[in-house]
N, C-alpha and C. Protein backbone atom coordinates (compact mmCIF):
# COMPACT_ATOMS: atom_id res chain seq x y z
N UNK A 1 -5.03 15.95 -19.99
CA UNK A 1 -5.57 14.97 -19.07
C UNK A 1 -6.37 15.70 -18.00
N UNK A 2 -7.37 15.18 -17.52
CA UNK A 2 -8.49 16.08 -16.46
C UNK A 2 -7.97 15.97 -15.37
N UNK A 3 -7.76 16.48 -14.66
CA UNK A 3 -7.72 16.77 -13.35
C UNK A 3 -7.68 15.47 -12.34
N UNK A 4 -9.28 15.16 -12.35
CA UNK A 4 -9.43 13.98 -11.68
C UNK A 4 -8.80 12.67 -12.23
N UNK A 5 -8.86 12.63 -13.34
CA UNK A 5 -8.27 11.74 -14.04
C UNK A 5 -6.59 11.26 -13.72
N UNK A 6 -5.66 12.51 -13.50
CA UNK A 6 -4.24 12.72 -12.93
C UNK A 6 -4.64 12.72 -11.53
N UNK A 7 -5.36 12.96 -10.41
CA UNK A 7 -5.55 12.80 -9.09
C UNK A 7 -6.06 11.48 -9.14
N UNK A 8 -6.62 10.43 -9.75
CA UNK A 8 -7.17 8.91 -9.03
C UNK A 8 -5.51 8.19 -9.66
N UNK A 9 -5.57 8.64 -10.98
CA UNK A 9 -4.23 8.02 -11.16
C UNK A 9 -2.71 7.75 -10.35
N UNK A 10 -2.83 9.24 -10.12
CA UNK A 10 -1.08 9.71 -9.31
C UNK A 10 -1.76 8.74 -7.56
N UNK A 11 -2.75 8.61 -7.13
CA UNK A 11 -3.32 8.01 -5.55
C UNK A 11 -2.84 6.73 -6.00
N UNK A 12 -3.77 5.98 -6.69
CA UNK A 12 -3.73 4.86 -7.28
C UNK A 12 -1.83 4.48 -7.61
N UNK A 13 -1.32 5.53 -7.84
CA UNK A 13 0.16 4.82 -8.45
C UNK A 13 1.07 4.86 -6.85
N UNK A 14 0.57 5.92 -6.25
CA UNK A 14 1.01 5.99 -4.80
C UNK A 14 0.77 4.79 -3.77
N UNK A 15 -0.54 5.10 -3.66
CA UNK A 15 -1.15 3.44 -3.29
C UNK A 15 -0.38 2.17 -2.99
N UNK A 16 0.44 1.94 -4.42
CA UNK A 16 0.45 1.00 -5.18
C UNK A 16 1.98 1.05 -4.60
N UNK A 17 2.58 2.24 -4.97
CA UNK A 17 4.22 2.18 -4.68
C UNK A 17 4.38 1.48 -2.92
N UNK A 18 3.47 2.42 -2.30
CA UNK A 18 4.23 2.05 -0.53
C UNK A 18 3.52 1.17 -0.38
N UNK A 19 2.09 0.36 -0.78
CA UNK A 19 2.31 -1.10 -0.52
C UNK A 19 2.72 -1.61 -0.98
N UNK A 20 3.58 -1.42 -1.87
CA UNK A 20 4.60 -3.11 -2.46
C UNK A 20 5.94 -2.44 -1.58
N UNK A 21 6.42 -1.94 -0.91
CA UNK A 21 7.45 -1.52 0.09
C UNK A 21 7.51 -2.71 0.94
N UNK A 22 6.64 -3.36 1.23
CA UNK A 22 6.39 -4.24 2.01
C UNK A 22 6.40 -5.72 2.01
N UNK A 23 6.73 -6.40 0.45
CA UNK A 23 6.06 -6.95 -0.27
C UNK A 23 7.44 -7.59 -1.18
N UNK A 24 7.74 -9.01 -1.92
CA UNK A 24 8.98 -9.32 -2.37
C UNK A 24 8.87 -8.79 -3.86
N UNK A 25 8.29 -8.11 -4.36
CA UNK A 25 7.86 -6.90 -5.47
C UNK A 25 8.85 -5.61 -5.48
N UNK A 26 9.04 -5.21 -4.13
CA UNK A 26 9.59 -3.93 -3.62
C UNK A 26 10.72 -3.70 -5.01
N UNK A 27 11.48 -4.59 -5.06
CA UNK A 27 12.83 -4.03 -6.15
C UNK A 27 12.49 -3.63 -7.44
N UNK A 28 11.65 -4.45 -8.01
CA UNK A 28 11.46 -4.25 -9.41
C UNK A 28 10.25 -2.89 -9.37
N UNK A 29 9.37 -2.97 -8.26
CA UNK A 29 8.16 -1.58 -8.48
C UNK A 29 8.75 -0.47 -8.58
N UNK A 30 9.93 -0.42 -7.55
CA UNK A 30 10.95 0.77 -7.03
C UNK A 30 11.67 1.33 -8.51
N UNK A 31 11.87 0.08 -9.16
CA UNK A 31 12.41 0.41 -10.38
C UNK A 31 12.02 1.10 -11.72
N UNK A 32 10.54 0.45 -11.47
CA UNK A 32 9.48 0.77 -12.35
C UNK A 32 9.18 2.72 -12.31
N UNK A 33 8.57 2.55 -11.07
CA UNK A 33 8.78 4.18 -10.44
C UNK A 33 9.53 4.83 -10.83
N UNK A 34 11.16 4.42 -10.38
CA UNK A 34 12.11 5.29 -10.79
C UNK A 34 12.04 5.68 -12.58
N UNK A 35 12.21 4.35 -13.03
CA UNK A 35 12.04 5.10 -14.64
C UNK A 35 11.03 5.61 -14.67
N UNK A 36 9.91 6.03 -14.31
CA UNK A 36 8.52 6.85 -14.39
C UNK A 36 9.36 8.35 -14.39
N UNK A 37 9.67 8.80 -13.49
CA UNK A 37 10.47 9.93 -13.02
C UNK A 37 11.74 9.93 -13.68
N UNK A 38 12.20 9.24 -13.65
CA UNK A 38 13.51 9.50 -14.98
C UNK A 38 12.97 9.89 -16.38
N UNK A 39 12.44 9.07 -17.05
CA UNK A 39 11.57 9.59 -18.28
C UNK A 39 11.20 10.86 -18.34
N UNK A 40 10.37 11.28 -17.00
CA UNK A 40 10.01 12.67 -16.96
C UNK A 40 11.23 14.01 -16.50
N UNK A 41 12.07 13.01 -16.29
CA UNK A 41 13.23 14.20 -16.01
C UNK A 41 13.26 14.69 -14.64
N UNK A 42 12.95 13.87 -13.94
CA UNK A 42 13.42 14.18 -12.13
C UNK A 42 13.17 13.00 -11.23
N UNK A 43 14.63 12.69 -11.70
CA UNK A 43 15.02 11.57 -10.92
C UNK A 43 16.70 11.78 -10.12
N UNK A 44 16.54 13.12 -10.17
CA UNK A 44 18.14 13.90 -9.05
C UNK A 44 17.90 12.68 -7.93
N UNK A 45 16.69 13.10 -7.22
CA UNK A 45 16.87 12.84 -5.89
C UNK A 45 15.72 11.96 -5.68
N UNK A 46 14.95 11.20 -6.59
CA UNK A 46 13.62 10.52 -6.45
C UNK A 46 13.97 9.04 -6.18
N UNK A 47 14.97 9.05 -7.06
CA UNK A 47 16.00 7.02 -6.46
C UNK A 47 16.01 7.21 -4.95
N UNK A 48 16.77 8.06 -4.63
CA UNK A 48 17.37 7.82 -3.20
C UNK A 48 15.99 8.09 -2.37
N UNK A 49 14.69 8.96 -2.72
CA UNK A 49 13.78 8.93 -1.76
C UNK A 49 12.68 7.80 -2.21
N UNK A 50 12.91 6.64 -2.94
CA UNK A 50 12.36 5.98 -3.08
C UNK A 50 12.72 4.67 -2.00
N UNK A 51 14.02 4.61 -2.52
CA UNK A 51 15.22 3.85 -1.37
C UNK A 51 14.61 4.29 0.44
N UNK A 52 14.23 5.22 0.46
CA UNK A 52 13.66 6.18 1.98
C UNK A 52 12.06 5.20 2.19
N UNK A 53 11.53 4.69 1.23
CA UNK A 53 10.27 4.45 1.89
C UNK A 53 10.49 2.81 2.54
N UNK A 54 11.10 2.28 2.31
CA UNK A 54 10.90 0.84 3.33
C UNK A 54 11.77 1.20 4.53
N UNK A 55 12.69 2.19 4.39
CA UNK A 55 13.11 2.28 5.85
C UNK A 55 12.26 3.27 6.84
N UNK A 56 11.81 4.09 6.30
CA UNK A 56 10.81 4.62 6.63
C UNK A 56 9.81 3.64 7.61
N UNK A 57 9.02 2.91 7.04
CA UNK A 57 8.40 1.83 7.25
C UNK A 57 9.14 1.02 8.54
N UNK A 58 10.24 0.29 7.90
CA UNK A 58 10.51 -0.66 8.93
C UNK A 58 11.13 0.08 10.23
N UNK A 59 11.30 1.34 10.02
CA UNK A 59 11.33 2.63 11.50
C UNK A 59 10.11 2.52 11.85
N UNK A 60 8.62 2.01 11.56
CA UNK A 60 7.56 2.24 12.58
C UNK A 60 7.24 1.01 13.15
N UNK A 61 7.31 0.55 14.34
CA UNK A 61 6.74 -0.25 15.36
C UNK A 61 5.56 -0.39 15.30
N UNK A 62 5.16 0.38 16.07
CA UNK A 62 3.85 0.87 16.42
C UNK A 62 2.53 0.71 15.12
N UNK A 63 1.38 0.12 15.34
CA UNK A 63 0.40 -0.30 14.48
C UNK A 63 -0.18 1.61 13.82
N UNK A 64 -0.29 2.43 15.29
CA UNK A 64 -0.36 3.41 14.69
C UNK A 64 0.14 4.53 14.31
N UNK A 65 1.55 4.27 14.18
CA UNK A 65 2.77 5.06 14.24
C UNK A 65 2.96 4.42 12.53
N UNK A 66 2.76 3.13 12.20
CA UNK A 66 3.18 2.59 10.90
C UNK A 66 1.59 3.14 9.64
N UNK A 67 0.53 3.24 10.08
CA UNK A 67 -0.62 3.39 9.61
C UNK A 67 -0.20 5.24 9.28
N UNK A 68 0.32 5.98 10.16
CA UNK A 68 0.31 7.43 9.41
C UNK A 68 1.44 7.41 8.72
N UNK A 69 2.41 6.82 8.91
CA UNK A 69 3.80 6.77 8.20
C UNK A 69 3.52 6.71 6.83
N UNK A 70 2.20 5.32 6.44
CA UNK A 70 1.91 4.89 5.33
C UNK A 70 1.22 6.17 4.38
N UNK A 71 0.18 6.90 5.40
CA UNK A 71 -0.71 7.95 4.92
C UNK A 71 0.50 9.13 4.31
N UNK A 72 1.32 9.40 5.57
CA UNK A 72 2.22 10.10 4.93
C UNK A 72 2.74 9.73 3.39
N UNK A 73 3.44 8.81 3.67
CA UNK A 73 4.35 8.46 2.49
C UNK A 73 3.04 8.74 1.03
N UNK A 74 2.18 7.96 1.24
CA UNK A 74 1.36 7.73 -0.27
C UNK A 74 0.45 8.94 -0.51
N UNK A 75 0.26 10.09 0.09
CA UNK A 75 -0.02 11.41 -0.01
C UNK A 75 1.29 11.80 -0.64
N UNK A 76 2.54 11.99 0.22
CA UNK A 76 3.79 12.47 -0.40
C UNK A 76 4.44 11.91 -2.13
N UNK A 77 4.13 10.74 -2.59
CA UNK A 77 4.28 10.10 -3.70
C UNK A 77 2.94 10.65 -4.49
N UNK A 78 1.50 10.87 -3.95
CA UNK A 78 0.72 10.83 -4.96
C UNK A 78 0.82 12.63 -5.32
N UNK A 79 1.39 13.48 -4.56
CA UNK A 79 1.52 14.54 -4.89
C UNK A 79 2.75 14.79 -6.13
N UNK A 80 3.99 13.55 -5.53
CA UNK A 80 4.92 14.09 -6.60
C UNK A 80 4.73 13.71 -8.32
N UNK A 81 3.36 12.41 -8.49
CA UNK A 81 3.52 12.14 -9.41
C UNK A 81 1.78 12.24 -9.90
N UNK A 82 1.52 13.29 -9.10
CA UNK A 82 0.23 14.36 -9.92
C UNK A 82 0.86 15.51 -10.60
N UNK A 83 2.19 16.24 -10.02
CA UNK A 83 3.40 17.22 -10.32
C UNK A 83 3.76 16.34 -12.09
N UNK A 84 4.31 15.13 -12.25
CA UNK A 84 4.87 14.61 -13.28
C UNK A 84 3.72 14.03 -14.32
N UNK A 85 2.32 13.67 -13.99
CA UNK A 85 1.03 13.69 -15.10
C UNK A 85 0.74 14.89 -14.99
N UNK A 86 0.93 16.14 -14.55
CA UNK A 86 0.76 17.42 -15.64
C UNK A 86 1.71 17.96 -15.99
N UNK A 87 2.98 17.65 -16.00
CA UNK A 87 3.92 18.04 -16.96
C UNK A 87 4.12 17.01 -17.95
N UNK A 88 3.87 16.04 -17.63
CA UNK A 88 3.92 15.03 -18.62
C UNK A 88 3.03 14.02 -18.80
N UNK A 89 1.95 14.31 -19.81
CA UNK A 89 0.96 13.36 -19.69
C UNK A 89 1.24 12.30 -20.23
N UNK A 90 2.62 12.12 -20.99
CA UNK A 90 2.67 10.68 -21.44
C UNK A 90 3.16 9.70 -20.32
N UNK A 91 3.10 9.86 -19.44
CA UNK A 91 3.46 9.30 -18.32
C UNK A 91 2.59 8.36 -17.73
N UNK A 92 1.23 8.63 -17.72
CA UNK A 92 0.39 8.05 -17.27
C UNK A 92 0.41 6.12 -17.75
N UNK A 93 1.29 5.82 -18.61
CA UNK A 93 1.16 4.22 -19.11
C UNK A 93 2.07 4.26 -18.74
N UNK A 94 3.46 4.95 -18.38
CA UNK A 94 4.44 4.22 -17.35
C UNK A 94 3.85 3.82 -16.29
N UNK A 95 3.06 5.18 -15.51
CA UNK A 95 2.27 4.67 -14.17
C UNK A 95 1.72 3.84 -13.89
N UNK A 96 0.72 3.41 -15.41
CA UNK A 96 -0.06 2.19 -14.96
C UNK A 96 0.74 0.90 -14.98
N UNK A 97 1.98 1.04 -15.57
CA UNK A 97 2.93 -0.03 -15.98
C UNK A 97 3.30 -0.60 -14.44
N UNK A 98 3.94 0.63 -14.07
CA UNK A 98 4.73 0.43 -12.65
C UNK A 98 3.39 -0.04 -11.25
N UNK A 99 2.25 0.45 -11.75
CA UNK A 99 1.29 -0.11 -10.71
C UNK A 99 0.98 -1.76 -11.19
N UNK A 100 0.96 -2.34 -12.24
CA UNK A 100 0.79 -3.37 -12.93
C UNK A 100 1.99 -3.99 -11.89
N UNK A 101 3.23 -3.66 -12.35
CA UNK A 101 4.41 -4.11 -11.89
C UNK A 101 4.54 -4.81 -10.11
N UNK A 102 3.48 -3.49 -8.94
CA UNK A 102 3.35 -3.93 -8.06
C UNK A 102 2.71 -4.54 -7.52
N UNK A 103 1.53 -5.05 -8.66
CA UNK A 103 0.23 -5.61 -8.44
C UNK A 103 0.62 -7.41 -8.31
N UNK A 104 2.34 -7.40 -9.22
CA UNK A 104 2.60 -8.40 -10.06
C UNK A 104 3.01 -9.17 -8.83
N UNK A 105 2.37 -10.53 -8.52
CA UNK A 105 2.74 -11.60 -7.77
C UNK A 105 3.00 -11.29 -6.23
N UNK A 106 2.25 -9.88 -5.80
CA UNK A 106 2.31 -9.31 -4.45
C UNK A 106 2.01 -10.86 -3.63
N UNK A 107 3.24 -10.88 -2.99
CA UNK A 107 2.94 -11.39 -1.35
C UNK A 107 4.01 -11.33 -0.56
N UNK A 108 3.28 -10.80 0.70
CA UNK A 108 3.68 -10.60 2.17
C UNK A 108 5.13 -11.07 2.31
N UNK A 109 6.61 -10.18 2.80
CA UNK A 109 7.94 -11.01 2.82
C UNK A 109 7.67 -11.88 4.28
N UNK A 110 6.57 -11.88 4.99
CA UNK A 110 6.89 -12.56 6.35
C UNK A 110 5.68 -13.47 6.17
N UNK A 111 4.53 -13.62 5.70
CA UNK A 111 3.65 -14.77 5.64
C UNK A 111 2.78 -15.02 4.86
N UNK A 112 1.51 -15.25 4.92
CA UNK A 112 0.71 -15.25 4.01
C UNK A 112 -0.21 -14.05 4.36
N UNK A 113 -1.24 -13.88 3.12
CA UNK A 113 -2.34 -12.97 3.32
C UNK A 113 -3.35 -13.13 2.95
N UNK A 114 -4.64 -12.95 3.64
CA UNK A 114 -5.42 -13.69 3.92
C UNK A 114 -6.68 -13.22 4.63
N UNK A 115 -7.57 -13.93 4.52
CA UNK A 115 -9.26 -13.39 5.86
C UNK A 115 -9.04 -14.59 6.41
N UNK A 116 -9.26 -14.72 7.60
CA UNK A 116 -10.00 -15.39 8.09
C UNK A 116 -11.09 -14.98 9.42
N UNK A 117 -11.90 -15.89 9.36
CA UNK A 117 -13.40 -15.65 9.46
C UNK A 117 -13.37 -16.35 11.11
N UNK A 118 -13.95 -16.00 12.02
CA UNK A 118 -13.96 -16.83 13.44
C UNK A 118 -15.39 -17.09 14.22
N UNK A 119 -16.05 -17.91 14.23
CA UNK A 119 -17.16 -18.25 15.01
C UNK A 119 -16.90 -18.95 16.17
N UNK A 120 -17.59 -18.17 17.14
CA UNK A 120 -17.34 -18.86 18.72
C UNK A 120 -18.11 -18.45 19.69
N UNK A 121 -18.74 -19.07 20.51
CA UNK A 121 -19.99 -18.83 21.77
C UNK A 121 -18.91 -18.49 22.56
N UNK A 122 -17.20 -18.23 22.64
CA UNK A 122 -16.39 -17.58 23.71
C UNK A 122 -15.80 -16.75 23.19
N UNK A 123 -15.09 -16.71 24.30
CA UNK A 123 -13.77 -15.34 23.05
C UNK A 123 -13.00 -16.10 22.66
N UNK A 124 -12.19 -14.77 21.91
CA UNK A 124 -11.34 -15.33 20.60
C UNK A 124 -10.07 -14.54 20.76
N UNK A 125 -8.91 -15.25 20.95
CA UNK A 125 -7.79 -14.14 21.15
C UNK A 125 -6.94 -14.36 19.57
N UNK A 126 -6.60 -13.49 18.85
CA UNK A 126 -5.40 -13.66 17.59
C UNK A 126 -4.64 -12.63 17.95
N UNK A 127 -3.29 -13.51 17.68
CA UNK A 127 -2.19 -12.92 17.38
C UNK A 127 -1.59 -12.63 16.20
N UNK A 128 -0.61 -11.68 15.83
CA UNK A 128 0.00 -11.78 14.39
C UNK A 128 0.68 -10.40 14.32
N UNK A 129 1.02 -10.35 13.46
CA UNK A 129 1.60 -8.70 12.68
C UNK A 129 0.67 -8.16 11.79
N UNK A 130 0.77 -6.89 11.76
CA UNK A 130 0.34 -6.00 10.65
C UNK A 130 -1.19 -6.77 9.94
N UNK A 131 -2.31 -6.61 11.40
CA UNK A 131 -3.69 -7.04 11.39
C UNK A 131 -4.66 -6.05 11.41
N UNK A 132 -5.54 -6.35 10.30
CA UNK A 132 -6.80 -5.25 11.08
C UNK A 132 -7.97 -6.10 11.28
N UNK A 133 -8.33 -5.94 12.13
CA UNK A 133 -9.72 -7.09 12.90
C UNK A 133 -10.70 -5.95 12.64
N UNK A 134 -11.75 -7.22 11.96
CA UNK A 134 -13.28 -6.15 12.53
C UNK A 134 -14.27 -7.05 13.14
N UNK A 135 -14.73 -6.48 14.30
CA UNK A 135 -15.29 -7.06 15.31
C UNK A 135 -17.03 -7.32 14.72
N UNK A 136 -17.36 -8.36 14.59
CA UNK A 136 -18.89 -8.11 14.12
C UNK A 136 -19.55 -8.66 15.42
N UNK A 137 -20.34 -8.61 16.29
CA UNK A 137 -21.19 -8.93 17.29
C UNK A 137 -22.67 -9.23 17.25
N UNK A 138 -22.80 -10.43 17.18
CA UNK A 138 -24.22 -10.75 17.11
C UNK A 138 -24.98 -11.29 18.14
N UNK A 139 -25.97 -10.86 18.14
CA UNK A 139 -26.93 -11.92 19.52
C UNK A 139 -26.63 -12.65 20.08
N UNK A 140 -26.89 -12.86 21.06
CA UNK A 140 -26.31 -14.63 21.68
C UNK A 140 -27.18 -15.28 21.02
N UNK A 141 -26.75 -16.91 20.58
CA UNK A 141 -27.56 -17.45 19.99
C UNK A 141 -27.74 -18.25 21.41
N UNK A 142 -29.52 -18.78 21.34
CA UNK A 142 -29.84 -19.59 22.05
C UNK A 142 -29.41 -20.87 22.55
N UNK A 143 -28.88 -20.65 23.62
CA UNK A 143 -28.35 -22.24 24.11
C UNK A 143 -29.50 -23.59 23.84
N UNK A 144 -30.02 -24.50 23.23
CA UNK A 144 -31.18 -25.21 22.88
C UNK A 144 -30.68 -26.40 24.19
N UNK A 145 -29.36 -26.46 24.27
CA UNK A 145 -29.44 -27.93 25.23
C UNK A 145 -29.80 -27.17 27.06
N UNK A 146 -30.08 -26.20 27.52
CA UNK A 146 -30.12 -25.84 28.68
C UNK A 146 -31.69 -25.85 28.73
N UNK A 147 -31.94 -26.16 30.04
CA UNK A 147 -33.14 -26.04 30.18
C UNK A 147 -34.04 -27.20 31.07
């Protein structure tokens, strides 16, 4: 297997693992994973640090205390299972299995998920959890009734 081929894969399966941590998916992906690493023969201690990533998680408060936690974690997973697609390349259709697995019926344990879009000649205040806003700013549009 090429190189890059085991590096987009093992990101992609990482990716995939610590956002469904988050997600009513979490049990069965966790599971999926684990037999990934059992199959390959190192799963000593990979259950119990799998078990480590939602608490992990629900230990960060902070928007940017939870954002490196995440970087951490899915660097730390995509390294261990770039380690297990070159010792074991038959692995790679568990991986995609177990990313399939977290892909499967993902949604949010606290609400929905979603865009929404906001137009307004004032401001705009939103509230919520675990948001990323992007600010687009355009011209003032011409007031037509003043004058």
């Amino acid at each position: 297997m090429e190189a890059d081929l085991i590096a987009a894969l093992a990101t992609s399966g990482a990716t995939a693992l610590v956002a469904a941590a988050a997600t009513d998916t979490w049990q069965s992906t966790r599971d999926a994973f684990a037999r990934v690493f059992r199959r390959a023969g190192r799963d000593d201690v990979v259950t119990a640090e799998l078990d480590n990533v939602v608490a992990r998680l629900n230990r960060e408060d902070a928007v940017d205390g939870q954002r490196a936690t995440l970087d951490t974690l899915t660097a730390l997973w995509a390294a261990r299972l770039r380690e297990v697609l070159q010792d074991y390349p038959e692995a790679a259709a568990d991986i995609q299995d177990a990313i399939d697995q977290a892909h499967t019926g993902v949604t949010p344990r606290d609400g929905a998920l979603g865009d929404l879009s906001v137009r307004s000649a004032r401001d705009v205040y939103v509230s919520g959890r675990d948001q990323t806003i992007t600010h687009h700013h355009s011209p003032a549009t011409p007031d037509h009734n003043a004058g």
